[in-house]
Every structure is written in structure tokens, then in C-alpha cells.
Protein backbone atom coordinates (compact mmCIF):
# COMPACT_ATOMS: atom_id res chain seq x y z
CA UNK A 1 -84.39 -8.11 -115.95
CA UNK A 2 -86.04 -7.21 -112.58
CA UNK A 3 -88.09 -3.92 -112.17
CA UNK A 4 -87.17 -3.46 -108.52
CA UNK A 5 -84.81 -0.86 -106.77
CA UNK A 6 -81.86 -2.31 -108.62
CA UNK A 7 -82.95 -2.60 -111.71
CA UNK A 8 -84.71 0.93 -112.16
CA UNK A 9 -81.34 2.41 -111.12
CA UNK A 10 -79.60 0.37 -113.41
CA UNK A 11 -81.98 1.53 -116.36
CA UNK A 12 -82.01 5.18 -115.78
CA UNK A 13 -78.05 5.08 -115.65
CA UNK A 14 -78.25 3.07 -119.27
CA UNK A 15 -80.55 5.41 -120.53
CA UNK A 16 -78.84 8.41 -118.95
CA UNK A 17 -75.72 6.77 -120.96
CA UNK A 18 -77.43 6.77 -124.23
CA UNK A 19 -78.40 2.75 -124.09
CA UNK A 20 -81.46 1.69 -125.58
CA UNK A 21 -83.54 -0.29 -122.40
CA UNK A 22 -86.05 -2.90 -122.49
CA UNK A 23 -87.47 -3.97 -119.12
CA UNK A 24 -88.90 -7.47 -118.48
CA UNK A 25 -90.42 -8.30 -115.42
CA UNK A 26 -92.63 -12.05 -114.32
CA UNK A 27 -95.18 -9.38 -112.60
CA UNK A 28 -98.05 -8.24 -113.70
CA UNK A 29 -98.30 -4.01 -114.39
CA UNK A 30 -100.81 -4.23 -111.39
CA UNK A 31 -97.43 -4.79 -109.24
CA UNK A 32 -95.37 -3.00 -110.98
CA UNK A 33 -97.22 0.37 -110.56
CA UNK A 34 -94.61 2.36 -108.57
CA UNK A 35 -91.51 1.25 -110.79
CA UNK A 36 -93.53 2.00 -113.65
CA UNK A 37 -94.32 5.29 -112.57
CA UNK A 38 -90.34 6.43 -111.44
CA UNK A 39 -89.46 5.58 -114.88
CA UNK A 40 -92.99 7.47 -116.71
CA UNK A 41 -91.34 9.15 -119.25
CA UNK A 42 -88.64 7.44 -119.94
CA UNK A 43 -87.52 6.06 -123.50
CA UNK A 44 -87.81 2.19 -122.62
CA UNK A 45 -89.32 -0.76 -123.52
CA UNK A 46 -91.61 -2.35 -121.44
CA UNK A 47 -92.17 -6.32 -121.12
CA UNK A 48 -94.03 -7.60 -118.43
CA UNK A 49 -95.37 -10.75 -116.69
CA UNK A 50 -92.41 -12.66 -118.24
CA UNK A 51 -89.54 -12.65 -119.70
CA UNK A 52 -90.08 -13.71 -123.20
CA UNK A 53 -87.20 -14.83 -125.73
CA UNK A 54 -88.02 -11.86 -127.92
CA UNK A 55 -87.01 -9.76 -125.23
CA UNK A 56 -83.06 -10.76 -125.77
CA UNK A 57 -82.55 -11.53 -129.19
CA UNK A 58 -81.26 -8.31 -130.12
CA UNK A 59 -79.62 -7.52 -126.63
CA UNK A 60 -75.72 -6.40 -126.51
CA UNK A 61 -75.96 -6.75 -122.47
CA UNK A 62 -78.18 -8.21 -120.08
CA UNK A 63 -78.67 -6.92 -116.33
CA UNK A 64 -79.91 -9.07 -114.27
CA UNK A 65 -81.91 -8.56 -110.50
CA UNK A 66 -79.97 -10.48 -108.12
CA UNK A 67 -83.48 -12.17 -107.24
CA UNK A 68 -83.18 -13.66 -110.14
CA UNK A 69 -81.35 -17.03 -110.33
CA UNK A 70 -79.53 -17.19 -113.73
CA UNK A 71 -79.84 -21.12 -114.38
CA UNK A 72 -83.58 -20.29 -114.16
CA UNK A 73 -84.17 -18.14 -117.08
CA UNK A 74 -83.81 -20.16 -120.27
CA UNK A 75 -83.57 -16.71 -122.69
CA UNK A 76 -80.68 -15.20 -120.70
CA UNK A 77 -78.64 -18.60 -120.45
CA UNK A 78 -79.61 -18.37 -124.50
CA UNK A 79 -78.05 -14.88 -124.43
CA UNK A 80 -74.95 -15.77 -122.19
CA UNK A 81 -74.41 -18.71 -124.85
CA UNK A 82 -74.36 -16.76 -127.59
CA UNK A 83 -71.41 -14.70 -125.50
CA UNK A 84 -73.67 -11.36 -124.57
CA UNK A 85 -72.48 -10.33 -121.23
CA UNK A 86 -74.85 -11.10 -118.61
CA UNK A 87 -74.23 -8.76 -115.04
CA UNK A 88 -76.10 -7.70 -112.35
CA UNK A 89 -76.49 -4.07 -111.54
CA UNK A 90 -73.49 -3.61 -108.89
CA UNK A 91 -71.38 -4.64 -112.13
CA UNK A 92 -72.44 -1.84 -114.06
CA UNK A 93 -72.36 0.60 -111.49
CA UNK A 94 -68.75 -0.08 -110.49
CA UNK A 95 -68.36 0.14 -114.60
CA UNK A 96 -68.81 4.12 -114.24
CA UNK A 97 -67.91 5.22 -111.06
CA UNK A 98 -64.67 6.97 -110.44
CA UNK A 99 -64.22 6.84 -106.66
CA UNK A 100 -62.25 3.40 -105.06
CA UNK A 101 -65.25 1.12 -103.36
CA UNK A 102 -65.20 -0.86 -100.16
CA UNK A 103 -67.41 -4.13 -100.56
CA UNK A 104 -68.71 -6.16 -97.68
CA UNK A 105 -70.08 -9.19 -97.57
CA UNK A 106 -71.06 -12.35 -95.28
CA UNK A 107 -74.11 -14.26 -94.08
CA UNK A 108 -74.41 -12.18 -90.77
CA UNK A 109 -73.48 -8.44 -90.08
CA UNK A 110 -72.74 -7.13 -93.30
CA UNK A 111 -75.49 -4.91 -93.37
CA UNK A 112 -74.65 -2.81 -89.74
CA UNK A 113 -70.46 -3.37 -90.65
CA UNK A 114 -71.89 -1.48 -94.05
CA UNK A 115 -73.57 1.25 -92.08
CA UNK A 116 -70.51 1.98 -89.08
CA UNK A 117 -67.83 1.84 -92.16
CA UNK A 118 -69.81 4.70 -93.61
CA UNK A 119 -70.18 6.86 -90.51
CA UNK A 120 -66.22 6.34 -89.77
CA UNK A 121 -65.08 7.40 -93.24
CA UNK A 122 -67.89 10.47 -92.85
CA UNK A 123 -66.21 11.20 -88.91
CA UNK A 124 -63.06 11.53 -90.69
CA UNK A 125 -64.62 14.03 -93.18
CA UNK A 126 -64.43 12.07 -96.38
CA UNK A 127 -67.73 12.34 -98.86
CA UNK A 128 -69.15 8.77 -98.41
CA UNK A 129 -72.19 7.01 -100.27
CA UNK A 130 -73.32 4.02 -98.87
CA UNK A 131 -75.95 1.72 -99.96
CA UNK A 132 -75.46 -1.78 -102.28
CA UNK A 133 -77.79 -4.24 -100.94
CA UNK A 134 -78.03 -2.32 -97.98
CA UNK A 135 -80.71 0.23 -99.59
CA UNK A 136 -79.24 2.73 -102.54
CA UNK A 137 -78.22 0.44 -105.06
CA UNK A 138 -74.73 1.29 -106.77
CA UNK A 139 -76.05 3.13 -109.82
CA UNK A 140 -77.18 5.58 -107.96
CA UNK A 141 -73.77 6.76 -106.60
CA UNK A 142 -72.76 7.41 -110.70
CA UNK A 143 -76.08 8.97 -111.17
CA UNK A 144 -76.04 11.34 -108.64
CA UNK A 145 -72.84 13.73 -109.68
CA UNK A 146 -71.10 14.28 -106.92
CA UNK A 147 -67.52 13.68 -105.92
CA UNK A 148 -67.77 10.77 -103.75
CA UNK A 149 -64.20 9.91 -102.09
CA UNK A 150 -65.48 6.42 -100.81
CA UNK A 151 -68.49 4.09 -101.78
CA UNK A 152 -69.22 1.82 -99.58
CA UNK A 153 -71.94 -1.14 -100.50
CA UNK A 154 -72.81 -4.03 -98.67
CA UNK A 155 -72.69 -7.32 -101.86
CA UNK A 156 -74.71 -10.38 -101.44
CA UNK A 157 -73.72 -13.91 -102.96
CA UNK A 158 -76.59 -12.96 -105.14
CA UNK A 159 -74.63 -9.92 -106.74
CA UNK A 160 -71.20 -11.61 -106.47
CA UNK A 161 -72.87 -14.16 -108.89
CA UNK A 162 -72.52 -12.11 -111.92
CA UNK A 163 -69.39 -9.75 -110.88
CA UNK A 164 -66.95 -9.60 -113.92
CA UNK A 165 -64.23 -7.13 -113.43
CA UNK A 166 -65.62 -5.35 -109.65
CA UNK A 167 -62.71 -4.86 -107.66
CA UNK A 168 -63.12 -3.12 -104.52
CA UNK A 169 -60.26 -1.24 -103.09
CA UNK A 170 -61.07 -2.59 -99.70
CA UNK A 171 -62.98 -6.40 -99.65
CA UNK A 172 -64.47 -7.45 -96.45
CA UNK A 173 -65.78 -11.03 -95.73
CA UNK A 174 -67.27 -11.57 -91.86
CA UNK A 175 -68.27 -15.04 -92.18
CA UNK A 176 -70.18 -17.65 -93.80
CA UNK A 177 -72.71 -19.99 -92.33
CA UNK A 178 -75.41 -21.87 -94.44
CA UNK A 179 -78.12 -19.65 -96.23
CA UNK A 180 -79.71 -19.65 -99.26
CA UNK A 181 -79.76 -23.49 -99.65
CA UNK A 182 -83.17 -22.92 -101.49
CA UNK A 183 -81.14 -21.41 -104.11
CA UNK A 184 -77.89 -23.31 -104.28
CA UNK A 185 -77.27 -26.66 -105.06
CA UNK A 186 -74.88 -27.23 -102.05
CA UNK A 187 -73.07 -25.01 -99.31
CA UNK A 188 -69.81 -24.92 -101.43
CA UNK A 189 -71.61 -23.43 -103.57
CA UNK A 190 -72.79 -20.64 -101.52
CA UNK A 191 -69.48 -20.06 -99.98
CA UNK A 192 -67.67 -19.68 -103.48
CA UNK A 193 -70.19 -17.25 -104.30
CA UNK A 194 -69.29 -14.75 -101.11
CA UNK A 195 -65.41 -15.36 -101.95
CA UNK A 196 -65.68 -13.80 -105.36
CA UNK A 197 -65.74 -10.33 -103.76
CA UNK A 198 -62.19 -11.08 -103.78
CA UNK A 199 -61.99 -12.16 -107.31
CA UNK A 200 -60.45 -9.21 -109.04
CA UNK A 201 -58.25 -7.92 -106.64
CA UNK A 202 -54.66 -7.41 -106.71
CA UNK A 203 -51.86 -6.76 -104.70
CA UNK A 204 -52.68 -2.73 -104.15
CA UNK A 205 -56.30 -3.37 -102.97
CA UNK A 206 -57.13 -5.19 -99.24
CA UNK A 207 -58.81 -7.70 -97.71
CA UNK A 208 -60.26 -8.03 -94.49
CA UNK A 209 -60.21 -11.19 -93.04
CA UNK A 210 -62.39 -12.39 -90.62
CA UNK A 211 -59.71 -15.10 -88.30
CA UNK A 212 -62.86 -16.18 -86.15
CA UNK A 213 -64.64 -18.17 -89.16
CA UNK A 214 -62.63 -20.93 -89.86
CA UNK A 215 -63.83 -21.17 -93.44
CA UNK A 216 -63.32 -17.63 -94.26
CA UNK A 217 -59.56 -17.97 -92.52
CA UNK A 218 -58.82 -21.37 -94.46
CA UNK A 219 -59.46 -19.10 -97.88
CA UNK A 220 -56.64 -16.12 -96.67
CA UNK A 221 -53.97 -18.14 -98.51
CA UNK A 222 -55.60 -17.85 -102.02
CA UNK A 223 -56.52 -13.98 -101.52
CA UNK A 224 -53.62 -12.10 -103.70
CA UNK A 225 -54.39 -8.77 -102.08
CA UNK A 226 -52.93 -7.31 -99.21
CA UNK A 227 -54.58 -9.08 -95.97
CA UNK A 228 -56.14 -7.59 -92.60
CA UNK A 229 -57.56 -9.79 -90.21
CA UNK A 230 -60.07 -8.76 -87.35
CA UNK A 231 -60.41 -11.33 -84.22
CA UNK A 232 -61.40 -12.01 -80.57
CA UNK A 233 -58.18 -13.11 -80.44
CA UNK A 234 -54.93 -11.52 -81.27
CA UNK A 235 -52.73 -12.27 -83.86
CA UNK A 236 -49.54 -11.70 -85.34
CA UNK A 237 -50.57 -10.55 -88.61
CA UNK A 238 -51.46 -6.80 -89.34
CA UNK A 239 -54.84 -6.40 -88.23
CA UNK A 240 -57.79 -5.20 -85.68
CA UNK A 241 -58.01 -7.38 -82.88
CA UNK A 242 -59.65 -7.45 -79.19
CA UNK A 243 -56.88 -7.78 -76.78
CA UNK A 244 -57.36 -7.53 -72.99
CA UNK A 245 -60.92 -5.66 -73.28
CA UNK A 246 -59.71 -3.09 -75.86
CA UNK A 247 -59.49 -2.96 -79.52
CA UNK A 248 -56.38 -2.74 -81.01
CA UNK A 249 -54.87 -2.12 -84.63
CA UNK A 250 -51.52 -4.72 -84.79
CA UNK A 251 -48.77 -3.11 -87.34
CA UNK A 252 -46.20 -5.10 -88.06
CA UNK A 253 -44.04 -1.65 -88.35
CA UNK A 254 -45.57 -0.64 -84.88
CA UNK A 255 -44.68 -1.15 -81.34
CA UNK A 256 -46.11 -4.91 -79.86
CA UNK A 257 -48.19 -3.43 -77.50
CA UNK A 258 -50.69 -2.21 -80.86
CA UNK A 259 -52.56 0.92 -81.15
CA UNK A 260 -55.17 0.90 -78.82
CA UNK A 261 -58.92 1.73 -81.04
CA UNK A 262 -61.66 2.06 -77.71
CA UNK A 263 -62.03 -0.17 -74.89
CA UNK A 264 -65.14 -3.06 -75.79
CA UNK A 265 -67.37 -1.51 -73.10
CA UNK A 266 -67.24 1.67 -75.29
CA UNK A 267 -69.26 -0.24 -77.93
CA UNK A 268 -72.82 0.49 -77.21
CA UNK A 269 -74.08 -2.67 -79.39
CA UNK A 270 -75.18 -6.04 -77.58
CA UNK A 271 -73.55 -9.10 -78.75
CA UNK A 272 -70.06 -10.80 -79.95
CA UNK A 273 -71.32 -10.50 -83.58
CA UNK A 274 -71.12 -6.72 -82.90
CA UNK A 275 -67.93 -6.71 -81.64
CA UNK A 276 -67.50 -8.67 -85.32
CA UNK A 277 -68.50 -6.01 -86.82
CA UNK A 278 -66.86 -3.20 -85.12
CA UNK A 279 -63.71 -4.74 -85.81
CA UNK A 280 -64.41 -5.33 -89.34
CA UNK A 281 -65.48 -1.20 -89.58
CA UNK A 282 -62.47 -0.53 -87.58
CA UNK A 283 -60.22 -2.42 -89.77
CA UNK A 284 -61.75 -0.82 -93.54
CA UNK A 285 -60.85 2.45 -91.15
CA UNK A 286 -57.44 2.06 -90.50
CA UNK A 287 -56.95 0.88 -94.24
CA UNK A 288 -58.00 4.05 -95.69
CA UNK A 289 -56.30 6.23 -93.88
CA UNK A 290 -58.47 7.49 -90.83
CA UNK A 291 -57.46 8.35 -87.94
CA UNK A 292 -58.08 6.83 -84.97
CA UNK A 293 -59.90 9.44 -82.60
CA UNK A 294 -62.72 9.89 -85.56
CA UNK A 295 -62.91 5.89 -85.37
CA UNK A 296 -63.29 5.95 -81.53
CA UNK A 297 -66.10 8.97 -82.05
CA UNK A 298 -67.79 6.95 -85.21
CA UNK A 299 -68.19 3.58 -83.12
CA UNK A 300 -69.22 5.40 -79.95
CA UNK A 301 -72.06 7.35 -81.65
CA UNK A 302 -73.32 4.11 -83.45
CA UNK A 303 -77.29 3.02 -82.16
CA UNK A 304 -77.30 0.10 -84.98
CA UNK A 305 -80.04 0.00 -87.42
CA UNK A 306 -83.41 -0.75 -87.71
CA UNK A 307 -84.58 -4.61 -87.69
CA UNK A 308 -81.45 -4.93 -86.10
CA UNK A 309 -81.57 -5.92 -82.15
CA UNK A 310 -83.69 -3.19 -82.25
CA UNK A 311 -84.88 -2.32 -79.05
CA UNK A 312 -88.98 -1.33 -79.52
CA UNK A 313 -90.24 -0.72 -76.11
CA UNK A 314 -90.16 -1.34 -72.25
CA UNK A 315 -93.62 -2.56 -71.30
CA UNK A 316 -94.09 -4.27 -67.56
CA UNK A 317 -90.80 -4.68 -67.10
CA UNK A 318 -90.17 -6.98 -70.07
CA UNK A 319 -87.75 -5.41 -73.35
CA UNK A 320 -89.68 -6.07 -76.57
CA UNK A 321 -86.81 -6.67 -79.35
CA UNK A 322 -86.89 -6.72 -83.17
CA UNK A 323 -84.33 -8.32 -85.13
CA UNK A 324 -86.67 -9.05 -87.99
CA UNK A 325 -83.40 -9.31 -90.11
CA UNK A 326 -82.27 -12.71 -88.60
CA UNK A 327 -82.84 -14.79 -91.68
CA UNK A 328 -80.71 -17.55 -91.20
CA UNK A 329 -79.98 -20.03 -88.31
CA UNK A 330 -76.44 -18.47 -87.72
CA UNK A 331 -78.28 -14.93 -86.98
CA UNK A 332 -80.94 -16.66 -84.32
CA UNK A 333 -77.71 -17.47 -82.65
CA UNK A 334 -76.58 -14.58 -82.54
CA UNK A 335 -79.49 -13.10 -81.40
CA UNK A 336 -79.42 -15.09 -78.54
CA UNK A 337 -76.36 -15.15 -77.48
CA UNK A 338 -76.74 -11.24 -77.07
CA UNK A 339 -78.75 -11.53 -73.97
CA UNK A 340 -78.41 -12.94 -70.66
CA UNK A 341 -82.39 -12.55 -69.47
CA UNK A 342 -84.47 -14.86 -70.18
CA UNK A 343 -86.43 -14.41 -73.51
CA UNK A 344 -89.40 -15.28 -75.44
CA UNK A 345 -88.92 -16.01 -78.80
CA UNK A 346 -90.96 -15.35 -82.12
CA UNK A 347 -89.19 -17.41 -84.74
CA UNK A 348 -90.57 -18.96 -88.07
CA UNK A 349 -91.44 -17.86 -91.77
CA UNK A 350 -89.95 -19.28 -94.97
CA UNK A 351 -88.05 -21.92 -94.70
CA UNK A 352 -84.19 -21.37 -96.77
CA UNK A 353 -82.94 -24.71 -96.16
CA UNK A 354 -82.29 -23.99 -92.99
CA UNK A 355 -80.50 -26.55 -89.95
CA UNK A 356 -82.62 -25.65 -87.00
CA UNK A 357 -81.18 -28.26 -84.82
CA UNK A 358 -77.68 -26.18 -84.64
CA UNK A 359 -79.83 -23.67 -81.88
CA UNK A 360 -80.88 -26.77 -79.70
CA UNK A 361 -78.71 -25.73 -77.21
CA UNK A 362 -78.84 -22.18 -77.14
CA UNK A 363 -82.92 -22.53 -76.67
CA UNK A 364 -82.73 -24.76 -74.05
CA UNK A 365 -80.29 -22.63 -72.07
CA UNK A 366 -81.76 -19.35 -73.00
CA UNK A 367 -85.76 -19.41 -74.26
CA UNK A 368 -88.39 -20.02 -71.94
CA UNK A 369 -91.14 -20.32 -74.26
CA UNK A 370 -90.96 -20.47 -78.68
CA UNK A 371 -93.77 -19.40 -80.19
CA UNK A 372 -94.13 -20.35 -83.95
CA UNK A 373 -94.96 -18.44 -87.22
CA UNK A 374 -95.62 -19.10 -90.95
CA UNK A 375 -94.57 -21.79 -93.52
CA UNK A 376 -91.60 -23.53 -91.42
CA UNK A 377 -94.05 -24.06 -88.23
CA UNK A 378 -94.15 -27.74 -88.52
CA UNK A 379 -90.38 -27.77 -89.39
CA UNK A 380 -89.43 -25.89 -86.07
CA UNK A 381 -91.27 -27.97 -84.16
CA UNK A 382 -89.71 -31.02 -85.75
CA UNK A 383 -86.64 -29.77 -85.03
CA UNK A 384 -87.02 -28.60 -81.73
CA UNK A 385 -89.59 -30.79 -79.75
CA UNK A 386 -88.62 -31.61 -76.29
CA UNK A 387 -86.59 -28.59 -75.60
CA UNK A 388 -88.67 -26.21 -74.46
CA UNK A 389 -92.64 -24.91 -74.92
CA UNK A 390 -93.78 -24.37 -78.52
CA UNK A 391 -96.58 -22.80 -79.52
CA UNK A 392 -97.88 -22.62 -82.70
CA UNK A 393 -99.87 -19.10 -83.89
CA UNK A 394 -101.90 -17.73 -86.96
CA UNK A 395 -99.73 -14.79 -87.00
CA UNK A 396 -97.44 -11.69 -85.83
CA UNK A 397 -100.24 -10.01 -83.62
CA UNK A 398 -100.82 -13.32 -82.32
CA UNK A 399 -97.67 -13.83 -81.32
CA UNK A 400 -97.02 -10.83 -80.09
CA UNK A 401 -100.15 -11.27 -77.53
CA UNK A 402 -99.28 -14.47 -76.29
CA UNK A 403 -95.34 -13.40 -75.14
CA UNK A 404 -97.39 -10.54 -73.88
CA UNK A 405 -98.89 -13.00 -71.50
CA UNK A 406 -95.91 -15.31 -70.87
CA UNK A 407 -93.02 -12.86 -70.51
CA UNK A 408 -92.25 -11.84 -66.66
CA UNK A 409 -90.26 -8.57 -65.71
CA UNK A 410 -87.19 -8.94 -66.46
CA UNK A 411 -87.90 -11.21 -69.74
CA UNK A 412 -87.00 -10.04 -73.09
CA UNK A 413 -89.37 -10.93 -75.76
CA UNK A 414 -87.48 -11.26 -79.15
CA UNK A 415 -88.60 -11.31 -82.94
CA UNK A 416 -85.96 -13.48 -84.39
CA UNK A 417 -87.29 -15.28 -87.28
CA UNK A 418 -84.64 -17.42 -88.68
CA UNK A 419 -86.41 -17.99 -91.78
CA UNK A 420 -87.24 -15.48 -94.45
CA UNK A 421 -89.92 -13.33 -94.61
CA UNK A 422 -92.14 -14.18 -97.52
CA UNK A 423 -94.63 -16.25 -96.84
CA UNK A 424 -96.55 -13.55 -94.91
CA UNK A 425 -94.87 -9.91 -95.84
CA UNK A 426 -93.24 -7.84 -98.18
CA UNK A 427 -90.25 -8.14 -97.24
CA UNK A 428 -88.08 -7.96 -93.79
CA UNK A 429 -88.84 -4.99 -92.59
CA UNK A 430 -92.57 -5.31 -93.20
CA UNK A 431 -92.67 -7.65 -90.98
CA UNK A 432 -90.48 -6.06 -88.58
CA UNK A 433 -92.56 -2.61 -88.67
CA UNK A 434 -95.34 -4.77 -88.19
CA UNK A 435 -93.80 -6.39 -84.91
CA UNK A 436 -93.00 -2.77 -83.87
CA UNK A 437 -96.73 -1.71 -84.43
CA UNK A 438 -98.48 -4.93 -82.49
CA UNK A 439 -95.61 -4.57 -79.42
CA UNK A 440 -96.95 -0.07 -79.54
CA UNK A 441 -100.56 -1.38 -79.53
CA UNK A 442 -99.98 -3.56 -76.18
């Protein structure tokens, strides 16, 4: 179900393993024209613009895209009822591959802790794929032959919905703020979805704990695997912690002084959700076995990734900034907290349910001027009237124009939506190449 990345790697691994495939999908073949064509050739079934009932009535297993909200599609519930497995693609994935898998998730970070946990396992020579949600889906790991030692995949609640037996080696949960809320009922709900990355585990696997999120630390005590925690504070537990300006791995079989990682002004990433994420990296690291120099070398040499506090250009004087990935309240705050000039902000899109009051303070200590994008406008200025300037625009090269004109040297003029990007682009990083093509044409 679902003709995007996931699902055409999940049907050329079903097909590859002698499955017979039928592919529905709610858009029309006018969409669906570069799917269509990766899989031309290929013995499957093909129904599109829906997802009819016929579809299923024969079906033995049912993948679903994690787009796809399983109380939404009467057939598959039908299906489920009837007591056919219904899975999502990392499922089947982790079904065939051979090599032990490190799973992140979390509202914020998981996507850059996904990356830097790849590079350190590939600084300490191991064979590493890396992908998930993050880009490669699963499938492809099993489909491509090789000897992986590691996989590494960054899981969304999305996917965790319709895990049955994945069981990571190494689980790793930064945090969990409210997101989604256009999907779930409630924000229990949510959260129970990101804590089933932990479902399967046992007492030979690991979990890494993030201490700093009070919800994620109150859940340690029902985790049956072994448990790491990562902090800004230091612990007693076994863990990666930032002590005195320097990151250190606490064993409890170790001297109490801890094994000192890199100093935090060696970490060439703005922000304390970063330093989050380092620590999170740093902890899947010293898990597995690696040793510490190649973790030192891995988080030195890391620039971040794209639509990530990605610095675009210097123009005037003012540091144009895209961090088209901040979907969610929590990552706005995040994004602001990383800087200590003053900043524009571009902010708005599709509203996920979204509490926009929580930044009140941060924009009135840090934002000089808001201006407002797409669907939520009226909603952000509901929310945040009286704070500060907001202006309301048509669109991206609008926006980008008018902090143009407001921002002074010394400003920083930041893309950090809050809100999702659908109402006006493909996808996140449309809209953040986009940003990154109006700030070029200045």
C-alpha cells in the first residue's frame, strides 16, 4: 500500500523473494509516473487511485506506507481482522537482513544522530548502511548483497506503528515533544508509538536513554534491555555524559573520573540539541565496540546535513539559515536557542496540531521581526500577537525579500517553519532548496 520510496523497495524485495505483489496507491498514474517506471518490468499488479477491497481479499500480508494511517483504510483493518499480518516496510526489511540494526528515534534530532552514528561506526572501519526514514529505506540494505556489519535507520512513530518482531541491537530514543497531533488522537498516543522501538528487546540488546527528557527518563524502568543514558548532566549510571565542558563515557567498571570522548568546543554543530545528539552517536559508539579516537575523528569531521541549521550564505553581513526540517514547535526552539544574534524568522506551513504559544518567550527574547507563511498564518498570529512584528506573505520568495530588507549586519535570517511542509511543496526539502535558491538570487 503506498507507491513511494518505501514501498517500491519493499516490492522489489517481495518480488525478488518470489512473492506475488499487487500495488495500490490513492494517486492517479499521472503521479505515479516515476515509481511506475523503477518498477517497468516487473511482475506486479497494479491498482491505482484507491485502494479497493478487491485489492486484499486474497492477500497473505499487507505492507503498509507509513503515510498511511491504518484506522483509515477500511480494506486493510478488513484484512488485519481476518488475522493477515499487516507491517510496514522497516518490518519486512529487518525480516531478511542478517546484520544487528541500531534504530533511532524521537521528535527532534533523529535524523543528524542517524547520520554521525553512521560516520562513527564507518571511522572505526565497520561496513555501515544507513538510511530508514532518513532516505534508503531498509529493504534496500537486504537487496543490495553486501555484508553490512551495522545498519543503522532512523524509525518514525509512523513505522513503529506496525513493528511486530524488529528488535534493534542498539535502540535510541532522544526525546519526545508533541507532533503529529493531526494524526493521533492524543499525545499519549504519540509517545507510546516512539517507545515501541523498544518493544522487542531483551536483555542482550541496549537502549539509549535520553536523562534530559523527563518523559523518555520516566519510561527507563519498563525498558528490559541493557540501559545507556546520555545527559548535560552527569550521572551515575553507565552512560555518555557532558561533564565540566567535555564528553565523557561513565563505566561503572571504570575509574570515576570517566573516559574523556572530546571537549564540547570540539563539536562544530550550533546548539544544545546537537550536543543531544552527539551524545546519543557517542553513546551507540561506545556500545558497539568503537574506539574512542575514531569517535573523537567521526564527531570532529561532522558539517550536519542539509535542511539542517544549514548555513546558505553570508550576504551584507547578515547569515541566511535553513532549517527547513523544523516541523514541530520543539524544533523552532531549538532553532533558536542555537543563536545568540538577533534573527529574522520565516516560520509557517501546515499546521500538525501544533502549541505555538510554548515559543512566546524565546521570540520575544530572540526574533526581531516573524514573517508568516502558508496554511497556519492566521494561527501564528493568533498565537503570537503582541510579541513582536508579524508579517504576513504570499510566499517563500516573498519572504525571503522582506528579511532581505529588515535584517541588519550582524542579523541572522532563519527558515524555521514549525509546521509541515505541504500546503505549498513537495516535501521538506523542496521547500528548503527553494529557500536556498531565493537567499542565491539576492
Amino acid at each position: 500500500m503506498g507507491l513511494g520510496r518505501s514501498g517500491q523497495a519493499a516490492t522489489r524485495l517481495l518480488i525478488q523473494r518470489g512473492a506475488r505483489v499487487t500495488v495500490t496507491d490513492r494517486r492517479p498514474a499521472a503521479e505515479l509516473e516515476g515509481p511506475l517506471a523503477v518498477l517497468k518490468g516487473s511482475p506486479v499488479r497494479y491498482e491505482i487511485g484507491g485502494h479497493p477491497e478487491s485489492a486484499f481479499q486474497d492477500a497473505d500480508l499487507v505492507v503498509m506506507s507509513p503515510g498511511i494511517p491504518l484506522d483509515r483504510v477500511g480494506p486493510a483493518r478488513a484484512a488485519q481482522a481476518r488475522g493477515v499480518p499487516v507491517i510496514g516496510e522497516i518490518e519486512l526489511g529487518f525480516g531478511f537482513a542478517t546484520a544487528p540494526v541500531v534504530a533511532i528515534t524521537g521528535t527532534n534530532g533523529k535524523s543528524s544522530t542517524t547520520a554521525l552514528t553512521g560516520e562513527i561506526l564507518k571511522a572505526a572501519g565497520r561496513r555501515v548502511f544507513i538510511g530508514g526514514n532518513l532516505g534508503r529505506p531498509l529493504c534496500e540494505a537486504v537487496l543490495e548483497k553486501t555484508e553490512w556489519d551495522w545498519i543503522v535507520v532512523e524509525v518514525s512513530s509512523f513505522q513503529l506503528e506496525t513493528v511486530r518482531t524488529f528488535r534493534p541491537r542498539v535502540a535510541v530514543l532522544l526525546n519526545v515533544t508533541p507532533n503529529h497531533l493531526d494524526r493521533y488522537r492524543s499525545l499519549e498516543e504519540y509517545r507510546t508509538a516512539k517507545a515501541r522501538i523498544f518493544e522487542n528487546q531483551t536483555a542482550d540488546d541496549a537502549a539509549v536513554i535520553n536523562a534530559d527528557d523527563p518523559w523518555v527518563l520516566k519510561r527507563a524502568d519498563l525498558i528490559r534491555s541493557r540501559r545507556v543514558f546520555i545527559g548535560r548532566t552527569r550521572r551515575p549510571e553507565p552512560g555518555v555524559y557532558l561533564d565540566s565542558g567535555r564528553v565523557v563515557s561513565v563505566d561503572a567498571s571504570r575509574s570515576s573520573g570517566g573516559l574523556e570522548i572530546l571537549r564540547r568546543d570540539e563539536i562544530p554543530l550550533r546548539g544544545d540539541h546537537n550536543l543531544e545528539n552527539v551524545l546519543a552517536a557517542s553513546a551507540v559508539g561506545i556500545v558497539s565496540g568503537c574506539p574512542v579516537r575514531q569517535i573523537r575523528e567521526a564527531v570532529r569531521g561532522f558539517k550536519g546535513l542539509e535542511h539542517r541549521l544549514e548555513p546558505v550564505r553570508k550576504r551584507n553581513g547578515v547569515l541566511y539559515v535553513n532549517d527547513s526540517k523544523a516541523t514541530t514547535v520543539a524544533a523552532l526552539a531549538k532553532a533558536l536557542e542555537a543563536f545568540s544574534e538577533t534573527i529574522v524568522l520565516i516560520a509557517g506551513g501546515r499546521d500538525k496540531g501544533g502549541e505555538f504559544t510554548l515559543v512566546r518567550d524565546l521570540l520575544r527574547r530572540r526574533v526581531k521581526t516573524a514573517l508568516l507563511i502558508g496554511e497556519s498564518r492566521p494561527i501564528l498570529r493568533a498565537a503570537w500577537a503582541g510579541l513582536l512584528p508579524l508579517v504576513e506573505v504570499d510566499g517563500l520568495e516573498e519572504a525571503v525579500q522582506r528579511a532581505a530588507q529588515i535584517a541588519g549586519p550582524g542579523d541572522v535570517v532563519l527558515l524555521s517553519p514549525a509546521c509541515s511542509s505541504f500546503d505549498m511543496f513537495r516535501d521538506f526539502e523542496d521547500r528548503g532548496d527553494r529557500f536556498k535558491e531565493a537567499v542565491n538570487r539576492l
